[in-house]
C-alpha atoms as a PDB file:
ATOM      1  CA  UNK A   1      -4.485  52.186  38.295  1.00  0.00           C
ATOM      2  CA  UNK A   2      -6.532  50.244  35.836  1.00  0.00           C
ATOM      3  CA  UNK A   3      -4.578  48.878  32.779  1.00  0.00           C
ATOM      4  CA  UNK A   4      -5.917  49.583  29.406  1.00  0.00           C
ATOM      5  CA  UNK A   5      -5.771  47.978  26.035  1.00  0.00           C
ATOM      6  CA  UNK A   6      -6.151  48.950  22.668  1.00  0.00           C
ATOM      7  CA  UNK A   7      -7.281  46.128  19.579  1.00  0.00           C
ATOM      8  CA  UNK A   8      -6.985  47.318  16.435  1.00  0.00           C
ATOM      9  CA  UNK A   9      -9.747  46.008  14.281  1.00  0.00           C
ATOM     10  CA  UNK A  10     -11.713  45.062  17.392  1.00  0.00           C
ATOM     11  CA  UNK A  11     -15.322  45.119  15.988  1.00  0.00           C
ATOM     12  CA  UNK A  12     -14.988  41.092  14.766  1.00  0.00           C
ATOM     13  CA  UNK A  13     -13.084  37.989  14.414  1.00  0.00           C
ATOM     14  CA  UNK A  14      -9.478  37.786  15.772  1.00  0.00           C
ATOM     15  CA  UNK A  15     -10.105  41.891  17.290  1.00  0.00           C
ATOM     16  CA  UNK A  16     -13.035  40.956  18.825  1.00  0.00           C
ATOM     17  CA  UNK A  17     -12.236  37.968  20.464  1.00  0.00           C
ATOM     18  CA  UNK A  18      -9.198  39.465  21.702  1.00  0.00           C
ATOM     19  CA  UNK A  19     -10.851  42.796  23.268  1.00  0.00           C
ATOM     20  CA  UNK A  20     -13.381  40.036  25.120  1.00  0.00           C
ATOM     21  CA  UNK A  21     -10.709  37.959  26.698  1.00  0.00           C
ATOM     22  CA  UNK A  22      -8.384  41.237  27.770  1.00  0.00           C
ATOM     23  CA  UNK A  23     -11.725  42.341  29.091  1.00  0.00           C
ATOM     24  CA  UNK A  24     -11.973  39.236  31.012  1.00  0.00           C
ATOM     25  CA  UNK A  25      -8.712  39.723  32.048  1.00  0.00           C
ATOM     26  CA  UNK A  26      -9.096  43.087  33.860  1.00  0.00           C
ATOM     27  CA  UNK A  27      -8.037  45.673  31.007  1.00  0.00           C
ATOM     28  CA  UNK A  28     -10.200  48.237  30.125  1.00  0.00           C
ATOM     29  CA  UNK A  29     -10.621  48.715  26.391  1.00  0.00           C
ATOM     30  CA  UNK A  30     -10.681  50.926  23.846  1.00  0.00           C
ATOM     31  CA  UNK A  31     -12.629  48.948  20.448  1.00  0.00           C
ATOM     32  CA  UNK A  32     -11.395  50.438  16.976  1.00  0.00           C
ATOM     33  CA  UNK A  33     -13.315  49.692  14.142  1.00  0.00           C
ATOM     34  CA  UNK A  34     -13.567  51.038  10.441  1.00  0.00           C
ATOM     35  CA  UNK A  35     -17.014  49.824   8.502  1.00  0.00           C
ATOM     36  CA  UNK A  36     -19.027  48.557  11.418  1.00  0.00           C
ATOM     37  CA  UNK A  37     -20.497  50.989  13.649  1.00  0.00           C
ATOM     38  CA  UNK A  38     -22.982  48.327  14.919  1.00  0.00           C
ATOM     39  CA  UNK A  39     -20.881  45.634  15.723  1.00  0.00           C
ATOM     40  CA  UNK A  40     -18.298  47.849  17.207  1.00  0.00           C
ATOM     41  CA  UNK A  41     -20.907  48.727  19.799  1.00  0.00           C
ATOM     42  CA  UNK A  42     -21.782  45.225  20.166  1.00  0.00           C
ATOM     43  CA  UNK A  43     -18.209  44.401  21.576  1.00  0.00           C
ATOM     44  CA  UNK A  44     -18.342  47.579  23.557  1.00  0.00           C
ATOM     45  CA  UNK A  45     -21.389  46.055  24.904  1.00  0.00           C
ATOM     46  CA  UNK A  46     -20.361  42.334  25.810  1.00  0.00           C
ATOM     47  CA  UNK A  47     -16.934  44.121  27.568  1.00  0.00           C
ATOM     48  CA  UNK A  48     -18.906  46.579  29.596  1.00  0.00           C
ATOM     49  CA  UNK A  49     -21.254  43.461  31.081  1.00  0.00           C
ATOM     50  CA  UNK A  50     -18.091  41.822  32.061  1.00  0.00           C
ATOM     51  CA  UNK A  51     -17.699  44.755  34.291  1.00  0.00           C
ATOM     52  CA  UNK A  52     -14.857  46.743  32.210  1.00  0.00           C
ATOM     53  CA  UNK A  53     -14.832  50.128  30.498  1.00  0.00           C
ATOM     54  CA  UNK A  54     -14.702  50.144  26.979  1.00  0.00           C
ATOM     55  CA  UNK A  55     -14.791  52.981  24.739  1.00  0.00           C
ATOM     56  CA  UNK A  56     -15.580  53.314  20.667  1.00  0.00           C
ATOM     57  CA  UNK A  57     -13.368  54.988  17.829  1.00  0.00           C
ATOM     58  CA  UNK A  58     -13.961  54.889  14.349  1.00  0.00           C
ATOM     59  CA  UNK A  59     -10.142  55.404  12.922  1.00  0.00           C
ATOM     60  CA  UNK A  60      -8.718  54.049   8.995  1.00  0.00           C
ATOM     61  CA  UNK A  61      -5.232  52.855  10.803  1.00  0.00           C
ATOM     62  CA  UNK A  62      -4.196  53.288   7.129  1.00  0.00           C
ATOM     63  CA  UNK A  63      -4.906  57.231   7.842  1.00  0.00           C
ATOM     64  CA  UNK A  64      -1.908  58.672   9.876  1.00  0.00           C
ATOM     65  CA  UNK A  65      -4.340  61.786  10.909  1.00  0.00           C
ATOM     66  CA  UNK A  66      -6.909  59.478  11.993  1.00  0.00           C
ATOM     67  CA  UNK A  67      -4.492  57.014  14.086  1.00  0.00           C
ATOM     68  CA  UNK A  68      -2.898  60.297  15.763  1.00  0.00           C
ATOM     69  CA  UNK A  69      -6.796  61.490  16.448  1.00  0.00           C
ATOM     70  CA  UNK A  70      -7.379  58.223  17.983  1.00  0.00           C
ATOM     71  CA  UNK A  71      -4.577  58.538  20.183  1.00  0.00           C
ATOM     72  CA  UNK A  72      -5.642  61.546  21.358  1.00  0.00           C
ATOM     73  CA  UNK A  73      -9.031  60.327  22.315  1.00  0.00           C
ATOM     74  CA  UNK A  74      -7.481  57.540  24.272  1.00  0.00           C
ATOM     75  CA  UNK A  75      -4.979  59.647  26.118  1.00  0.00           C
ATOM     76  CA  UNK A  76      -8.148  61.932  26.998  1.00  0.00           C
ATOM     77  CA  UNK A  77     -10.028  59.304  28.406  1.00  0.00           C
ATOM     78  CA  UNK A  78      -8.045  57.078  29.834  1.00  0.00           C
ATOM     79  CA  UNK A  79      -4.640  59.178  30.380  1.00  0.00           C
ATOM     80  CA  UNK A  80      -2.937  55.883  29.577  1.00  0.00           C
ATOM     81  CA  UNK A  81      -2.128  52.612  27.523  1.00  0.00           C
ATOM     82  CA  UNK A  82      -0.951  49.295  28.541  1.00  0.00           C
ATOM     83  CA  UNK A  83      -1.215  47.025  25.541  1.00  0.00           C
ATOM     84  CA  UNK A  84      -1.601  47.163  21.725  1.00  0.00           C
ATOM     85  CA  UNK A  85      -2.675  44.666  19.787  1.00  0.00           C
ATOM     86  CA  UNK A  86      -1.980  45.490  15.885  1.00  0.00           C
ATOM     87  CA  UNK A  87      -4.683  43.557  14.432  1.00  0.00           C
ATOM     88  CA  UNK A  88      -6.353  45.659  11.998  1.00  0.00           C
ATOM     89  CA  UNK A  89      -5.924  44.100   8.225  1.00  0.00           C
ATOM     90  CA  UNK A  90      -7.118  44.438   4.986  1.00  0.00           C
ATOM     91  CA  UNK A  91      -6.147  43.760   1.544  1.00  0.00           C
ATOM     92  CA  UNK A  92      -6.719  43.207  -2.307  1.00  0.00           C
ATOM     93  CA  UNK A  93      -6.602  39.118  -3.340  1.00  0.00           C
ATOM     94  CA  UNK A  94      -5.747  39.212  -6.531  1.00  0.00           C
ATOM     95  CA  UNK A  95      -2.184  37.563  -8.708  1.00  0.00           C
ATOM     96  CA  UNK A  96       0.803  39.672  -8.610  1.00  0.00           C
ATOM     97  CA  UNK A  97       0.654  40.654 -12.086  1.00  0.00           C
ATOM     98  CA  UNK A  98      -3.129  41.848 -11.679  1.00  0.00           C
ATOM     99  CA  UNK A  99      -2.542  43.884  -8.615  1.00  0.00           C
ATOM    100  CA  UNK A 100      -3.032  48.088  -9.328  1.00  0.00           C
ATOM    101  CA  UNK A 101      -0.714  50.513  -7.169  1.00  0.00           C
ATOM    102  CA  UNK A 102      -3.700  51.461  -4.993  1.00  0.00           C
ATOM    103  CA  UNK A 103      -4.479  47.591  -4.160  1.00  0.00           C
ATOM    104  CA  UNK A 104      -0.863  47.558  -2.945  1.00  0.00           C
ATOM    105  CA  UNK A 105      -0.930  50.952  -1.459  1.00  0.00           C
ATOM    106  CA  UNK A 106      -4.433  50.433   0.387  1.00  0.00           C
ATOM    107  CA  UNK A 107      -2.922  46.765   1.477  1.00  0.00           C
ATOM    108  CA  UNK A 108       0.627  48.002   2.914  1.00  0.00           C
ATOM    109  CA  UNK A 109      -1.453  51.149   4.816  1.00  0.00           C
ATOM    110  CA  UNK A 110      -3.153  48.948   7.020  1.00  0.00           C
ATOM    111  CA  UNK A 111      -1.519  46.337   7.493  1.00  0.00           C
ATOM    112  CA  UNK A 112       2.468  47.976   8.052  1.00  0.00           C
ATOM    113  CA  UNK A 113       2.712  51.296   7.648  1.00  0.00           C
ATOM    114  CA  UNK A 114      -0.483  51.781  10.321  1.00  0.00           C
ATOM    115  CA  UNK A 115       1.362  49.257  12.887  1.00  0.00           C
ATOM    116  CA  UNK A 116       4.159  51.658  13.239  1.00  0.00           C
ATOM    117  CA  UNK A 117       2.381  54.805  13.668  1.00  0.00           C
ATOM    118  CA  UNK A 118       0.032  53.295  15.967  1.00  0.00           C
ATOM    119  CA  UNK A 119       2.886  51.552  17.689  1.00  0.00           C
ATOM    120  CA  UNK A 120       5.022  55.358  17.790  1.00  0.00           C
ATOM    121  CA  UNK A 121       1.619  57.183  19.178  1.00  0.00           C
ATOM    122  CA  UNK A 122       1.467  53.965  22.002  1.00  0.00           C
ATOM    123  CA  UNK A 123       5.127  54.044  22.744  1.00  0.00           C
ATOM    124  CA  UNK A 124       4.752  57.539  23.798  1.00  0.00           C
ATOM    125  CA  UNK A 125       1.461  56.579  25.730  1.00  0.00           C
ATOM    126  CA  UNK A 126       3.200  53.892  27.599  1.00  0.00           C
ATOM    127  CA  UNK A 127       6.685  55.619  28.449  1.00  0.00           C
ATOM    128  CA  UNK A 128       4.080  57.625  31.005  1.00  0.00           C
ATOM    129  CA  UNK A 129       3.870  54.426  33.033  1.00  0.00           C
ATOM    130  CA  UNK A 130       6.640  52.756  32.856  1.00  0.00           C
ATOM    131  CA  UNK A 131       6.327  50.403  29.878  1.00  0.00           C
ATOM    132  CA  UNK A 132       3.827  48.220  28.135  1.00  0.00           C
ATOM    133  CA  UNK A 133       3.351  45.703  25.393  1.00  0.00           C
ATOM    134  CA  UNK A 134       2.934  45.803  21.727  1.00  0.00           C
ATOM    135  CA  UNK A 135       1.669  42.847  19.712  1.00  0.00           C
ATOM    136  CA  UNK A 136       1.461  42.969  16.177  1.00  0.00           C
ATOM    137  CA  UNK A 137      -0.802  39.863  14.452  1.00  0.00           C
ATOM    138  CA  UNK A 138       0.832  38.695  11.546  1.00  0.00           C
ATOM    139  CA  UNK A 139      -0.516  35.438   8.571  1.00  0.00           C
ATOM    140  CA  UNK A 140       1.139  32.611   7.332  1.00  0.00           C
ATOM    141  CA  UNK A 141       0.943  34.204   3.820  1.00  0.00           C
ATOM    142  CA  UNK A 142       4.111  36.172   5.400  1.00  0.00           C
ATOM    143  CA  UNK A 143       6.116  33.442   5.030  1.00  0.00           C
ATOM    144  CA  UNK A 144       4.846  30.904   1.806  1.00  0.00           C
ATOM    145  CA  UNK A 145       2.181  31.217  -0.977  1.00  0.00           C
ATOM    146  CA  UNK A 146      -1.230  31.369  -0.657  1.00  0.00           C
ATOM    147  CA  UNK A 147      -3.396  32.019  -4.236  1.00  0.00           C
ATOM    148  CA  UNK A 148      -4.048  36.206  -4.663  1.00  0.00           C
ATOM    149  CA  UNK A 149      -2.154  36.732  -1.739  1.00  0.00           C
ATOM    150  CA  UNK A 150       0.292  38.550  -2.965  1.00  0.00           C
ATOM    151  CA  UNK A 151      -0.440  42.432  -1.428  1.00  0.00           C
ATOM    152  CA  UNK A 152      -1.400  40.810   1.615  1.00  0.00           C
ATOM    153  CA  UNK A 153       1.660  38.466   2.403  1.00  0.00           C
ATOM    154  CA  UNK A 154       4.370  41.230   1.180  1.00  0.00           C
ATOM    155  CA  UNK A 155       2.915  43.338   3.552  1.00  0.00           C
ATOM    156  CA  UNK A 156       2.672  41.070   6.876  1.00  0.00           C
ATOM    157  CA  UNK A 157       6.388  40.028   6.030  1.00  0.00           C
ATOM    158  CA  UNK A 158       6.974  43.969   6.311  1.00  0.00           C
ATOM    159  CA  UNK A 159       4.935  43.854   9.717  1.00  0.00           C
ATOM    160  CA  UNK A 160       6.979  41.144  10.906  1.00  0.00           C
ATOM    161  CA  UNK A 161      10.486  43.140  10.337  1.00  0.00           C
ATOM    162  CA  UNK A 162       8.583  46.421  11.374  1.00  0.00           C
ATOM    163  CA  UNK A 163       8.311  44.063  14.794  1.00  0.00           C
ATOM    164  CA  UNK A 164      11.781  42.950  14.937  1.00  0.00           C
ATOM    165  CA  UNK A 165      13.067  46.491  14.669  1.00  0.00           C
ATOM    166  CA  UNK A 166      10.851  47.813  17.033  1.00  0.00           C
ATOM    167  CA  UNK A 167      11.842  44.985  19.548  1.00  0.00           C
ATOM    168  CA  UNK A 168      14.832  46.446  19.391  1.00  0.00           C
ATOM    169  CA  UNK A 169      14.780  49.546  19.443  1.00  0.00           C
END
């Protein structure tokens, strides 16, 4: 059966160059993007002329409804995941004492709180066949200062203890 993966944030950068090289590697893919339709299809584009399936879906991963739609479509098409990669980020640079409750709010969506539904709906995905893998991209912001990085390192050290736990568990 053919192994399928799932990038978060797929459409550029990190996501992109991720999807490519799992492509390359044999998965099939599913590309999630947020803002760029165009580029999205670009990637779907590149993966299907290495020979791979790859399928499109526009999904907020800060939106629980949208990440459990997503899911849906992914268990429709390809009955199946093998692999997610968290990578989907976003977030307000501003100082800590600037920062509103919806910078923070928007900024801990994405980047935590969407890693653990997506990684709940993919658990239950992968259980089907027998396991899988779950990779969650964090920043060095996590773990020292960067300038108006507040929202954004608070909320990858949160994705890195939302890993350990979920390693364990």
């Amino acid at each position: 059966m053919q192994k399928v993966a799932l990038v978060t944030g797929s459409s550029r950068g990190i996501g992109k160059q991720t999807a490519l090289q799992l492509a390359k590697e044999g998965y099939d893919n599913v590309i999630n993007y947020a803002r760029s339709r165009k580029a999205a299809e670009e990637v779907v584009s590149e993966i299907e002329a290495l020979g791979r399936k790859a399928i499109l879906i526009k999904a907020n991963i800060g939106d629980v409804k949208k990440i459990k739609a997503m899911f849906e479509q992914i268990e429709q098409e390809f009955g199946r995941l093998d692999v997610l990669i968290n990578n989907a980020a976003s977030g307000v640079l501003k100082p800590a004492l600037e920062l509103e409750e919806s910078h923070y709010d928007w900024t801990m969506g994405i980047n935590a709180k969407g890693a653990l539904f997506c990684a709940q709906e993919a658990a239950k995905l992968m259980q089907r066949t027998g396991g899988g893998n779950i990779i969650n991209i964090s920043s060095l912001g996590s773990i020292r200062y960067l300038e108006n990085y507040t929202a954004v390192g608070v909320s990858k050290a949160a994705l890195e203890a939302l890993t350990r736990y979920l390693a364990v568990e």
